[in-house]
Protein backbone atom coordinates (compact mmCIF):
# COMPACT_ATOMS: atom_id res chain seq x y z
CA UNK A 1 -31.66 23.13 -10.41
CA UNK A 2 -31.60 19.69 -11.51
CA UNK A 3 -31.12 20.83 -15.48
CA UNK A 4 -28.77 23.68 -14.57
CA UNK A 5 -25.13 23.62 -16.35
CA UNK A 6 -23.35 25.32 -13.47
CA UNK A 7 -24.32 25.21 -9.47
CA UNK A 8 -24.28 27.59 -7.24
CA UNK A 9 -21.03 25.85 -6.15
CA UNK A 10 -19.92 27.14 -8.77
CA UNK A 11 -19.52 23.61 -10.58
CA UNK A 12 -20.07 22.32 -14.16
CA UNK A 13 -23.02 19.34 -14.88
CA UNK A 14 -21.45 17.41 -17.04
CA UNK A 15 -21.77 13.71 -15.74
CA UNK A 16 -24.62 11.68 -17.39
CA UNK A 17 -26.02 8.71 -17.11
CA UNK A 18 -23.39 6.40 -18.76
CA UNK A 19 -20.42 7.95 -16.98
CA UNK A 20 -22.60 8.11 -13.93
CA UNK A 21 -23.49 4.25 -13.72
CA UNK A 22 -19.88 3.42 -15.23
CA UNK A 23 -18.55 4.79 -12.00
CA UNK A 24 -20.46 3.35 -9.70
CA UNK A 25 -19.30 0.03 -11.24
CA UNK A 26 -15.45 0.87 -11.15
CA UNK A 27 -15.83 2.01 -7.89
CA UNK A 28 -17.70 -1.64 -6.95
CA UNK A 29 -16.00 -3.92 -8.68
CA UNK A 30 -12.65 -3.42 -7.07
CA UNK A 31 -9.92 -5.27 -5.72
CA UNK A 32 -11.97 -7.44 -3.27
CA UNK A 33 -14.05 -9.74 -6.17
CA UNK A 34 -10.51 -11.10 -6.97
CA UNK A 35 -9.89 -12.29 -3.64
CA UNK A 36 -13.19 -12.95 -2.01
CA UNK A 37 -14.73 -15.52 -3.88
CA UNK A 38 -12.74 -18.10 -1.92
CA UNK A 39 -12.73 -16.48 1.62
CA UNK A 40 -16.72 -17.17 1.81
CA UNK A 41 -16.76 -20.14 -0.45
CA UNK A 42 -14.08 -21.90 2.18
CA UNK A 43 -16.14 -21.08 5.02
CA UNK A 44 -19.58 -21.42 3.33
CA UNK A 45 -18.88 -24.12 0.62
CA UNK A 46 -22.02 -24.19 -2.00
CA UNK A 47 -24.41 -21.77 0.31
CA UNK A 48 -21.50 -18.87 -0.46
CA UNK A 49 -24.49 -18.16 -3.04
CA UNK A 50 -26.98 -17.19 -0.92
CA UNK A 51 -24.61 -14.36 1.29
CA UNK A 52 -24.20 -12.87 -2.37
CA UNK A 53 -28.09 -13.08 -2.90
CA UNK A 54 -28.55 -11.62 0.86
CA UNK A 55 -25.63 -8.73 0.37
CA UNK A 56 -27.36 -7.98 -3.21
CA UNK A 57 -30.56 -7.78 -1.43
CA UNK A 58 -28.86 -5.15 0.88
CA UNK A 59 -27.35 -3.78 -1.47
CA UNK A 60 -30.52 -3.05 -3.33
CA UNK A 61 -32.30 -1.64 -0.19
CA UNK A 62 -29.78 0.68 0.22
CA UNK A 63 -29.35 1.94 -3.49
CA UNK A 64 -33.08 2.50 -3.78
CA UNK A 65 -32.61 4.76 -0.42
CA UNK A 66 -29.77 6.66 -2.35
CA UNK A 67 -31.51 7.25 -5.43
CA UNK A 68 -34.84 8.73 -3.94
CA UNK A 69 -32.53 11.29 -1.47
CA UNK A 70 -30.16 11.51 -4.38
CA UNK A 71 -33.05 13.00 -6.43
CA UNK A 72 -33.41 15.64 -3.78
CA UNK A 73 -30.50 16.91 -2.36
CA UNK A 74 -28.50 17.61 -5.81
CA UNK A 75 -25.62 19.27 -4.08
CA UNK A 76 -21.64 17.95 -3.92
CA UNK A 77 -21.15 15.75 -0.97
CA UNK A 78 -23.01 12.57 -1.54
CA UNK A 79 -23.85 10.67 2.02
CA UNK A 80 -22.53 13.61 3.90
CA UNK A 81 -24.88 16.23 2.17
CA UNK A 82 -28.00 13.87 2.32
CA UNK A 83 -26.90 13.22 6.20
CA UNK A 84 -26.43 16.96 7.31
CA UNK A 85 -29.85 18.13 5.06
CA UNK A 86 -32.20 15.59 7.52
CA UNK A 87 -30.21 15.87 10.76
CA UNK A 88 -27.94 19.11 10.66
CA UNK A 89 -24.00 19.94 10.37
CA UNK A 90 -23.33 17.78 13.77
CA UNK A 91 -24.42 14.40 11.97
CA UNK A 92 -23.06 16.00 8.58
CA UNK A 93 -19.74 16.18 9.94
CA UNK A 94 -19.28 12.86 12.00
CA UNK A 95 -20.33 11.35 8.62
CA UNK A 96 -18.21 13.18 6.36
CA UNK A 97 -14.81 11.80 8.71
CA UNK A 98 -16.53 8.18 8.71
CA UNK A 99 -16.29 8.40 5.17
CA UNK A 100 -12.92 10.88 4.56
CA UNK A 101 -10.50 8.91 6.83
CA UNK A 102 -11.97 5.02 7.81
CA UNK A 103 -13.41 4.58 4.25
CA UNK A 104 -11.53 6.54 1.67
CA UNK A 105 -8.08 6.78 3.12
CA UNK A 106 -7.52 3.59 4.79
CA UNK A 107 -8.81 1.84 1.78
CA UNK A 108 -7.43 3.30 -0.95
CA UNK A 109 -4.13 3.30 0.81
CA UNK A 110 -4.76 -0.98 1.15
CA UNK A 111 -5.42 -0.97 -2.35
CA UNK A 112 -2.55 1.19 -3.68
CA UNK A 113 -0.46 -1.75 -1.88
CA UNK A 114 -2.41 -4.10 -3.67
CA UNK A 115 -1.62 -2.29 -6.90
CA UNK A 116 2.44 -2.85 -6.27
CA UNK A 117 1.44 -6.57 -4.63
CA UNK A 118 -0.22 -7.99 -7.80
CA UNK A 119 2.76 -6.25 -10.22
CA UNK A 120 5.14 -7.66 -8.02
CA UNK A 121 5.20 -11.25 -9.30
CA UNK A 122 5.86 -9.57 -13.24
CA UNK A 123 8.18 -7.04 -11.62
CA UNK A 124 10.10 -8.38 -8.95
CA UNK A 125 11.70 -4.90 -8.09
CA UNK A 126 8.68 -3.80 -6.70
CA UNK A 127 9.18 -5.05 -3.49
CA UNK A 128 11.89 -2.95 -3.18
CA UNK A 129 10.67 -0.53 -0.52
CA UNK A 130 11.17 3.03 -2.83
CA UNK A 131 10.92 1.80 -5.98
CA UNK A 132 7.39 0.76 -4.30
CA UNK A 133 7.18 4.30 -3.18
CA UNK A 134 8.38 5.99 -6.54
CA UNK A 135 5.24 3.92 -7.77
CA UNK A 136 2.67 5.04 -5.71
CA UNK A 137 4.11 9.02 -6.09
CA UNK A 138 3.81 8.43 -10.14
CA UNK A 139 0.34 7.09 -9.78
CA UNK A 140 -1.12 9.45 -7.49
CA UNK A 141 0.33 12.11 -9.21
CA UNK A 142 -1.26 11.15 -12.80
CA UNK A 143 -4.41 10.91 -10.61
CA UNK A 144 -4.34 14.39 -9.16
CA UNK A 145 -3.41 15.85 -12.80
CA UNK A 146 -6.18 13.96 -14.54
CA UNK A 147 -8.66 14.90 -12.13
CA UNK A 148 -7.70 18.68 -11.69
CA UNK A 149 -8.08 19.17 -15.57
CA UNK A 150 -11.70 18.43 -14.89
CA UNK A 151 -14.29 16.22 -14.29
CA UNK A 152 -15.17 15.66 -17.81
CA UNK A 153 -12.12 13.87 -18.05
CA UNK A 154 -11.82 12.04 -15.39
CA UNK A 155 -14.95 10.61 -15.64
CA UNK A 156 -13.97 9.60 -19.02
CA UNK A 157 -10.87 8.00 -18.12
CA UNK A 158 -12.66 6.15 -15.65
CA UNK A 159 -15.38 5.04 -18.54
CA UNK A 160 -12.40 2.89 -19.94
CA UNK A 161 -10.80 1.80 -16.97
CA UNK A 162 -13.92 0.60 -16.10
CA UNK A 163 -14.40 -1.44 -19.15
CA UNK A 164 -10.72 -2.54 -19.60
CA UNK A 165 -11.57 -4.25 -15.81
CA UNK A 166 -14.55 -6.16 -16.68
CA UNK A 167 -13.46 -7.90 -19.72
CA UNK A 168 -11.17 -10.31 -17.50
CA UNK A 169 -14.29 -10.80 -15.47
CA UNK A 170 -16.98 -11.17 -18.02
CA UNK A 171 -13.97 -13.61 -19.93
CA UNK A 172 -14.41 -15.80 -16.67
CA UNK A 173 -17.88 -16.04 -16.86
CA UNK A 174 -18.48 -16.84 -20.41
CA UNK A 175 -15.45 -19.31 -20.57
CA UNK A 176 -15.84 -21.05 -16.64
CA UNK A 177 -19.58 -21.87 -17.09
CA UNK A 178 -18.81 -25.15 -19.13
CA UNK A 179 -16.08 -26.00 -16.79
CA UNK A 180 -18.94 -26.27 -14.18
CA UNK A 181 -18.62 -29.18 -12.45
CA UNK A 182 -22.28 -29.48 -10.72
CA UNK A 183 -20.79 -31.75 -7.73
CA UNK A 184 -19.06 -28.36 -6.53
CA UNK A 185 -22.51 -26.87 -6.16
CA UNK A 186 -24.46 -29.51 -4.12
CA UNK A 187 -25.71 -28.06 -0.83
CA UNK A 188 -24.46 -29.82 2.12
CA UNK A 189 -23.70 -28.75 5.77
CA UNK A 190 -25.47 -25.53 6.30
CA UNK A 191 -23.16 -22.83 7.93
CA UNK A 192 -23.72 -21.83 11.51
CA UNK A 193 -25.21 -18.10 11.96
CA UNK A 194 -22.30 -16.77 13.34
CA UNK A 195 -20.36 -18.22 10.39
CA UNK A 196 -22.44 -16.61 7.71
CA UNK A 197 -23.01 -13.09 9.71
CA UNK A 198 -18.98 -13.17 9.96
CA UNK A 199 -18.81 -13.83 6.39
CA UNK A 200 -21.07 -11.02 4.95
CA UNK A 201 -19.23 -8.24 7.21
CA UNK A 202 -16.24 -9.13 5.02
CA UNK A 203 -18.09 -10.08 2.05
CA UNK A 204 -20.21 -6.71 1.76
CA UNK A 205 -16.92 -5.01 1.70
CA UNK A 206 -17.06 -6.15 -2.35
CA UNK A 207 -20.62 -4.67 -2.51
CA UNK A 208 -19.56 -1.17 -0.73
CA UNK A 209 -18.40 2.12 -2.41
CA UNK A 210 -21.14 2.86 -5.25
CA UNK A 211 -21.90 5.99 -2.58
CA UNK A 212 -18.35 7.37 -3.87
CA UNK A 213 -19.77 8.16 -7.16
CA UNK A 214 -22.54 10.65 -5.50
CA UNK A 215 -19.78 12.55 -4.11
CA UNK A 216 -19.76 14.55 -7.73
CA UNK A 217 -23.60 15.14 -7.66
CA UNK A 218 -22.83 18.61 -7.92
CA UNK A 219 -21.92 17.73 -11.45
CA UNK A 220 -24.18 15.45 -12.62
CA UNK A 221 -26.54 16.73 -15.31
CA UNK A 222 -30.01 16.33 -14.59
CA UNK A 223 -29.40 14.60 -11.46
CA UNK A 224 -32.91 13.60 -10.50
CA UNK A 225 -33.21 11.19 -13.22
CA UNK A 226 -29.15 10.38 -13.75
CA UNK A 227 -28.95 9.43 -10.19
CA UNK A 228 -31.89 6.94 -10.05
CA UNK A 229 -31.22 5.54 -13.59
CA UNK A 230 -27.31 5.15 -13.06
CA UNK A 231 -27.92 3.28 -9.74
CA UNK A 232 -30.40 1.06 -11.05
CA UNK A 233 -28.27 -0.08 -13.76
CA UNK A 234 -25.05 0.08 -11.52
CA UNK A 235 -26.95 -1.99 -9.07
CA UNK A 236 -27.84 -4.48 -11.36
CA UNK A 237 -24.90 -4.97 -13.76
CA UNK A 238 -22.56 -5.27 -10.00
CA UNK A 239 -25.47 -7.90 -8.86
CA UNK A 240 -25.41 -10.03 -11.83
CA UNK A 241 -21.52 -10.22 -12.11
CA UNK A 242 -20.48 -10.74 -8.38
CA UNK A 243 -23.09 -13.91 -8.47
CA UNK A 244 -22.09 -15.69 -11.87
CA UNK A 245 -18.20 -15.09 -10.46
CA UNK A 246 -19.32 -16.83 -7.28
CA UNK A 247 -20.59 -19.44 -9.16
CA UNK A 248 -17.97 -20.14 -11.75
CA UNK A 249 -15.60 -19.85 -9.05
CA UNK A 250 -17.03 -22.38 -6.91
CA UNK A 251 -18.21 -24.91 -9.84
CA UNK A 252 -14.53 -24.90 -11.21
CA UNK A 253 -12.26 -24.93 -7.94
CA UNK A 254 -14.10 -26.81 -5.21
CA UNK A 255 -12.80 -28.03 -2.56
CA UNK A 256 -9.40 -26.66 -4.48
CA UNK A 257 -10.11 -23.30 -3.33
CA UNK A 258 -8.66 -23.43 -0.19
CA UNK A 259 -5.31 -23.52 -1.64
CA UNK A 260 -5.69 -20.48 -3.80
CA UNK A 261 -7.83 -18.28 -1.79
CA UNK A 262 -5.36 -15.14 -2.57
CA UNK A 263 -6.16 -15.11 -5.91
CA UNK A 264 -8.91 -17.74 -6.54
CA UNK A 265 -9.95 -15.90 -10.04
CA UNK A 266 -6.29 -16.68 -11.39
CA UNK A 267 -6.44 -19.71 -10.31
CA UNK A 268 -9.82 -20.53 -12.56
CA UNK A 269 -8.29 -18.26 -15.35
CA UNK A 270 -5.57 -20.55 -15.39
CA UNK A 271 -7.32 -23.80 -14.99
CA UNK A 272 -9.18 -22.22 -18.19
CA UNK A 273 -6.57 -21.12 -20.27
CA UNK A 274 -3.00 -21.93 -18.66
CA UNK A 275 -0.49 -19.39 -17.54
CA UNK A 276 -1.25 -16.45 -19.72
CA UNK A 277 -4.87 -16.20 -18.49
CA UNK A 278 -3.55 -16.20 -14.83
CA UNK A 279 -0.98 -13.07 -15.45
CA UNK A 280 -3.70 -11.25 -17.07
CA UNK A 281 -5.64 -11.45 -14.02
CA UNK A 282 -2.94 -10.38 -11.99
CA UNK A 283 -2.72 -7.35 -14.39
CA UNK A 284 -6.68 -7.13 -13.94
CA UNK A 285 -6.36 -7.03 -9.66
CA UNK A 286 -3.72 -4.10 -10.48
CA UNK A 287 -5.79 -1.99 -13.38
CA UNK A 288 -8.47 -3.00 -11.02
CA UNK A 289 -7.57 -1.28 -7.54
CA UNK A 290 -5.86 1.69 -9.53
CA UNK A 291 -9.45 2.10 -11.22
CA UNK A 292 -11.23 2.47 -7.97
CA UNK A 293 -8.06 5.00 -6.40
CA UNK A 294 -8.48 6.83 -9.25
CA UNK A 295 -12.01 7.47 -8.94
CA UNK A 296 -11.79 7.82 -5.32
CA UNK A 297 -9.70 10.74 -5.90
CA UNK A 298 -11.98 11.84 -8.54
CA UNK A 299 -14.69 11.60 -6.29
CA UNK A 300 -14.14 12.37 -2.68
CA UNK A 301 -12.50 15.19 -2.71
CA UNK A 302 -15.74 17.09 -3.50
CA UNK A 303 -16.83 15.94 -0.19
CA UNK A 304 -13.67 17.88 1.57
CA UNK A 305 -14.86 20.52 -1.16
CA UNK A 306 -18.54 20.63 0.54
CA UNK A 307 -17.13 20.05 4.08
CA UNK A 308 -14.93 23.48 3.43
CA UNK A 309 -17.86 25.47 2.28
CA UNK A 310 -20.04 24.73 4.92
CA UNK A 311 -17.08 25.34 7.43
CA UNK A 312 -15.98 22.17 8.54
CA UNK A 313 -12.80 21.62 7.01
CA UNK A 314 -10.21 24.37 6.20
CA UNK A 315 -11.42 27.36 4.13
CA UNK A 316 -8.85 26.23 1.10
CA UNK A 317 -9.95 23.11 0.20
CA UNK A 318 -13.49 24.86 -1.10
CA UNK A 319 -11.39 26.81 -3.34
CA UNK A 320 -11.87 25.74 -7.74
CA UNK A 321 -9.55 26.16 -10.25
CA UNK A 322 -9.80 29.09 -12.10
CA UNK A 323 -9.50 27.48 -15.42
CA UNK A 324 -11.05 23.90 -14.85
CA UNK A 325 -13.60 24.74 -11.89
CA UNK A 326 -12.74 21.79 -9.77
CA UNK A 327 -11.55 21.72 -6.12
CA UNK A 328 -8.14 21.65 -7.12
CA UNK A 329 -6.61 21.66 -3.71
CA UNK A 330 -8.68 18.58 -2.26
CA UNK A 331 -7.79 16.70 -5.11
CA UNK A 332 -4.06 17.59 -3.68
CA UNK A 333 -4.63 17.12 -0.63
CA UNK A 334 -6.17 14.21 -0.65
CA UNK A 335 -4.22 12.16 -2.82
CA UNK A 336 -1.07 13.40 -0.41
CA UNK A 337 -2.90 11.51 2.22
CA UNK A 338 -3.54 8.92 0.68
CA UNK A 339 0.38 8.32 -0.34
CA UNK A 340 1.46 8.85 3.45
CA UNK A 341 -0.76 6.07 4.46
CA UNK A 342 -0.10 3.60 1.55
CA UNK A 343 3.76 3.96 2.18
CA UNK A 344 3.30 3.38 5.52
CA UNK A 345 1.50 0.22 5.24
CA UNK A 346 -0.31 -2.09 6.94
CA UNK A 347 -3.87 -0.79 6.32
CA UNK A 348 -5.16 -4.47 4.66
CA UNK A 349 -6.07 -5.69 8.09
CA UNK A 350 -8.44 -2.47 8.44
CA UNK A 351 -11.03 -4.18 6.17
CA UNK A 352 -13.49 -4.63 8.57
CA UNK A 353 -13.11 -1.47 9.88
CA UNK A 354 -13.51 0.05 6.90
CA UNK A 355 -16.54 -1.99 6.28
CA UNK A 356 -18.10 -0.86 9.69
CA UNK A 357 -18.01 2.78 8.39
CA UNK A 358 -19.67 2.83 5.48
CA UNK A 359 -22.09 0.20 7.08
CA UNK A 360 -22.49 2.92 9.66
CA UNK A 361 -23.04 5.90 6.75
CA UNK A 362 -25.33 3.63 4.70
CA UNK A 363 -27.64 3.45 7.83
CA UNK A 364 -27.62 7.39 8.63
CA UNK A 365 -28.77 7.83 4.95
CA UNK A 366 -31.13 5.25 5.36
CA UNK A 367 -32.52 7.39 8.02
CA UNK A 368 -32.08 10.36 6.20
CA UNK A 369 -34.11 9.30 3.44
CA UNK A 370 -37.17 8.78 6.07
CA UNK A 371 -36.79 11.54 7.74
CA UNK A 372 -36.82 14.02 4.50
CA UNK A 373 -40.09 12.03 3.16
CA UNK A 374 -41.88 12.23 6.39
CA UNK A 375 -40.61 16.09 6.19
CA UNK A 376 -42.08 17.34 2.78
CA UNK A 377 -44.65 19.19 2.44
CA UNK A 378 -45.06 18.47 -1.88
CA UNK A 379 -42.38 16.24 -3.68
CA UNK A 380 -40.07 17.96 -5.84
CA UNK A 381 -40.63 17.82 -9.25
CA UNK A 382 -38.98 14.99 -11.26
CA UNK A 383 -37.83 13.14 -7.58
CA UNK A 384 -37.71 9.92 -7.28
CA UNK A 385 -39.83 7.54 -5.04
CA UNK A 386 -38.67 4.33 -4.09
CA UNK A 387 -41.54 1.68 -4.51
CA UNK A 388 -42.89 -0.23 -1.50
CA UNK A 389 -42.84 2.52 1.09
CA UNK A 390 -41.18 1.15 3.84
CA UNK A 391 -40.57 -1.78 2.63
CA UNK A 392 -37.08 -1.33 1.22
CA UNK A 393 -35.84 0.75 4.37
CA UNK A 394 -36.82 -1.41 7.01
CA UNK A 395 -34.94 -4.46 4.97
CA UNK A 396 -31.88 -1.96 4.87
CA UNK A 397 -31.90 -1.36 8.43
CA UNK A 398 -32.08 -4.91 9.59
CA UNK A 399 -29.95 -6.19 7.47
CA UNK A 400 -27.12 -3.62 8.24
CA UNK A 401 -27.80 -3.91 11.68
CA UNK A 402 -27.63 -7.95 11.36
CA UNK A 403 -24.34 -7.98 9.86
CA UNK A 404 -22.94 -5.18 12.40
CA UNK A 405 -24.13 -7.34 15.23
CA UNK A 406 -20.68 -9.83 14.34
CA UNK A 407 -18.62 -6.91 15.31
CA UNK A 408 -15.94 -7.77 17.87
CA UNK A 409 -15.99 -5.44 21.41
CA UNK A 410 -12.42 -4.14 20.30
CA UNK A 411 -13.73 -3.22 16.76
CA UNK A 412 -17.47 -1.55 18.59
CA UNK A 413 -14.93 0.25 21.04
CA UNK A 414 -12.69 1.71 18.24
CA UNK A 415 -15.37 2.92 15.93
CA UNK A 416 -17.11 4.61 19.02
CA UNK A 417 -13.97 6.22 20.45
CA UNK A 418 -13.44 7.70 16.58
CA UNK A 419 -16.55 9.08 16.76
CA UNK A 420 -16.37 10.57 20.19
CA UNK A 421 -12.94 11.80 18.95
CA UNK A 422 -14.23 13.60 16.00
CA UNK A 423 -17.95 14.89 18.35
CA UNK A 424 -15.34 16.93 20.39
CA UNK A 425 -13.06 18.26 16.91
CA UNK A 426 -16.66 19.22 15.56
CA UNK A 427 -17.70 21.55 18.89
CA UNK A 428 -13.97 22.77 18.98
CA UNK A 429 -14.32 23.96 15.54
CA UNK A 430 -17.54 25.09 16.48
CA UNK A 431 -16.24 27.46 19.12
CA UNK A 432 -13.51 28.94 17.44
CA UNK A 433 -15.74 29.88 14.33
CA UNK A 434 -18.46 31.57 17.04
CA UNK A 435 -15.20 33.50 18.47
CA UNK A 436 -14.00 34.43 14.92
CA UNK A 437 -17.36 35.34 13.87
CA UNK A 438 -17.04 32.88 11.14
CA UNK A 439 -19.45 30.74 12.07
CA UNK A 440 -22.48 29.24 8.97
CA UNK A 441 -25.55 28.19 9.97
């Protein structure tokens, strides 16, 4: 199956390894490296270095978990399809809202406001209310006609948004490093536990979303060496930027950074190269956050598209197009949502939230991953085995549970209630497919 041009699902493989890994990154490196480099260096000073080395640790753990389940469950659907192959449709489907609503719609809606935010100071009449809207409509729109004409392309598109992104960022690095001044780096005062647990909850937010790329794994060519390969150079190109940033960041600004912390990035650009190096971060934040919609949209709405075919969500949105072969009405669908919720506003605040779910997903597939190995009777031919054993699970699990332990009750009691909420939609549905005679599995 791994080899095979066309699924069962009746999708094309045609995602390789480049395009693969390139995604990952866009979907990474988003809008939260431009802001967050001086929200833990404020409260962490000098030791902000260490969260990044802990969060790429976790980070790590976690990808290695991906790629090994990735390698055997080749089907659309990403988390939710590695989730519901080791624990059923009931765990399948409380994952696949986790990740539909508190991770992809609340955050891309945040950072299509972010888009319009970081214009704003070029184009003052975006914070007129619907020219803000008329904005968001155009953008969404190119999204949804991009991404119904095919995969192919989108993931192309993607390839140079993705690169177009990273110059700014890579510019920083190369150019900040001799504007290192080493008295910003000494270690002083080490953070209280609380202080650095709080920290990484908002922190790993920058490291989350490479899972968004395996929602297209239906139509990745040979996925069970693409997926391994792309994470592992995904992984470590995201890694080896977010700690130089950190760095340069924190070697050039200092004790300044408490007065920038929006935008500490434009700040160093500036401090680098005067005012023209701080608007072309600004346009950086906005290509930036309209990369990762944009792939979002690419991406997620094959796991509506795998939801629909096993039942879960309406019987439409598992329908493809009958020229292009994509789910053509997710892709609508779900960009529609995600346009409700950005004009709406007020979605930055759900960060942490946001950050709880796909903690919260990372640790099912975690647990997925051990549960298939202990399961198989013979590996599947070409899969991937993490090394270590148990090694990099166990540091995944503690880790994630660590850095949920900072929760607040009111944020525990929310996430719980959602669940509970979406438990009872998944036995309703349940019952009126068993009437119907409609229901799978």
């Amino acid at each position: 199956m791994g080899s095979d041009k066309t699924t069962e699902e009746g999708l094309k493989r045609v995602v390789g390894i480049s395009g693969f890994s390139l995604n990952i990154i866009n979907f990474t490196i988003g809008a939260g490296i431009f802001a967050l480099p001086a929200m833990v260096g404020v409260v962490l000073g000098a030791y902000a270095i260490f969260a990044y080395i802990f969060c790429g640790l976790m980070l790590a753990s976690i990808m290695l978990c991906y790629a090994e389940i990735g390698s055997k469950v080749t089907s659309s659907g990403g988390s939710y399809a590695y989730v519901e192959a080791a624990f059923g449709k009931f765990a399948g489907f409380i994952i696949n809202w986790l990740f539909f609503v508190l991770w992809g719609i609340v955050a891309d809606a945040a950072l299509m406001n972010v888009v319009a935010d970081s214009l704003e100071p070029l184009f003052p009449a975006f914070s007129n209310l619907y020219i803000r809207a008329s904005l968001f409509f155009v953008l969404l729109l190119f999204m949804v006609l991009v991404n119904v004409r095919g995969s192919r392309l989108g993931v192309s598109f993607i390839k140079w948004i993705t690169i177009i992104k990273i110059l700014p960022l890579i510019g920083i690095i190369i150019l900040g490093i001799p504007q290192i001044s080493t008295v910003n780096l000494h270690l002083h005062q080490p953070p209280s536990f609380s202080a650095f647990s709080s920290t990484l909850l908002i922190l790993f937010f920058a490291f989350a979303g490479f899972e968004t790329a395996l929602g297209m794994s239906g139509e990745i060519k040979n996925p069970r060496r693409t997926i391994p390969t792309g994470i592992f150079w995904g992984a470590l190109v995201i890694i080896i930027m977010y700690l130089c940033l950190q760095t340069v960041t924190q070697g050039v600004l200092g004790n300044q950074m408490a007065s920038v912390k929006d935008a500490p990035l434009a700040a160093v650009a500036f401090k680098i190269v005067g005012s023209e190096g701080g608007i072309i971060l600004l346009v950086a934040a906005a290509v930036s956050c309209f990369g990762a919609v944009f792939g979002d949209v690419l991406n997620t709405p094959r796991v509506l598209f795998a939801g629909a075919n096993d039942g879960m969500f309406p019987k439409f949105l598992g329908k493809l197009h009958p020229k292009f072969a994509t789910p053509y009405f997710a892709i609508i669908t779900y960009a529609s949502l995600i346009f409700i919720f950005t004009v709406s506003g007020g979605f930055k605040q759900l960060a942490i939230l946001a950050s709880t779910a796909i903690l919260l997903i990372y640790l099912s597939v975690i647990f997925a991953t051990l549960k298939l190995r202990r399961a198989e009777q013979i590996v599947p031919e070409g899969a991937f085995s993490m090394p270590g054993g148990l090694l990099f699970p166990v540091i995944g699990i503690a880790s994630i549970i660590g850095v949920l332990s900072s929760l607040r009750v009111k944020e525990v009691l929310f996430t719980l209630v959602f669940i509970a909420l979406v438990s009872i939609l998944f036995f309703v549905i349940r019952k009126v497919q068993k009437r119907t005679g409609l229901l799978k599995g």
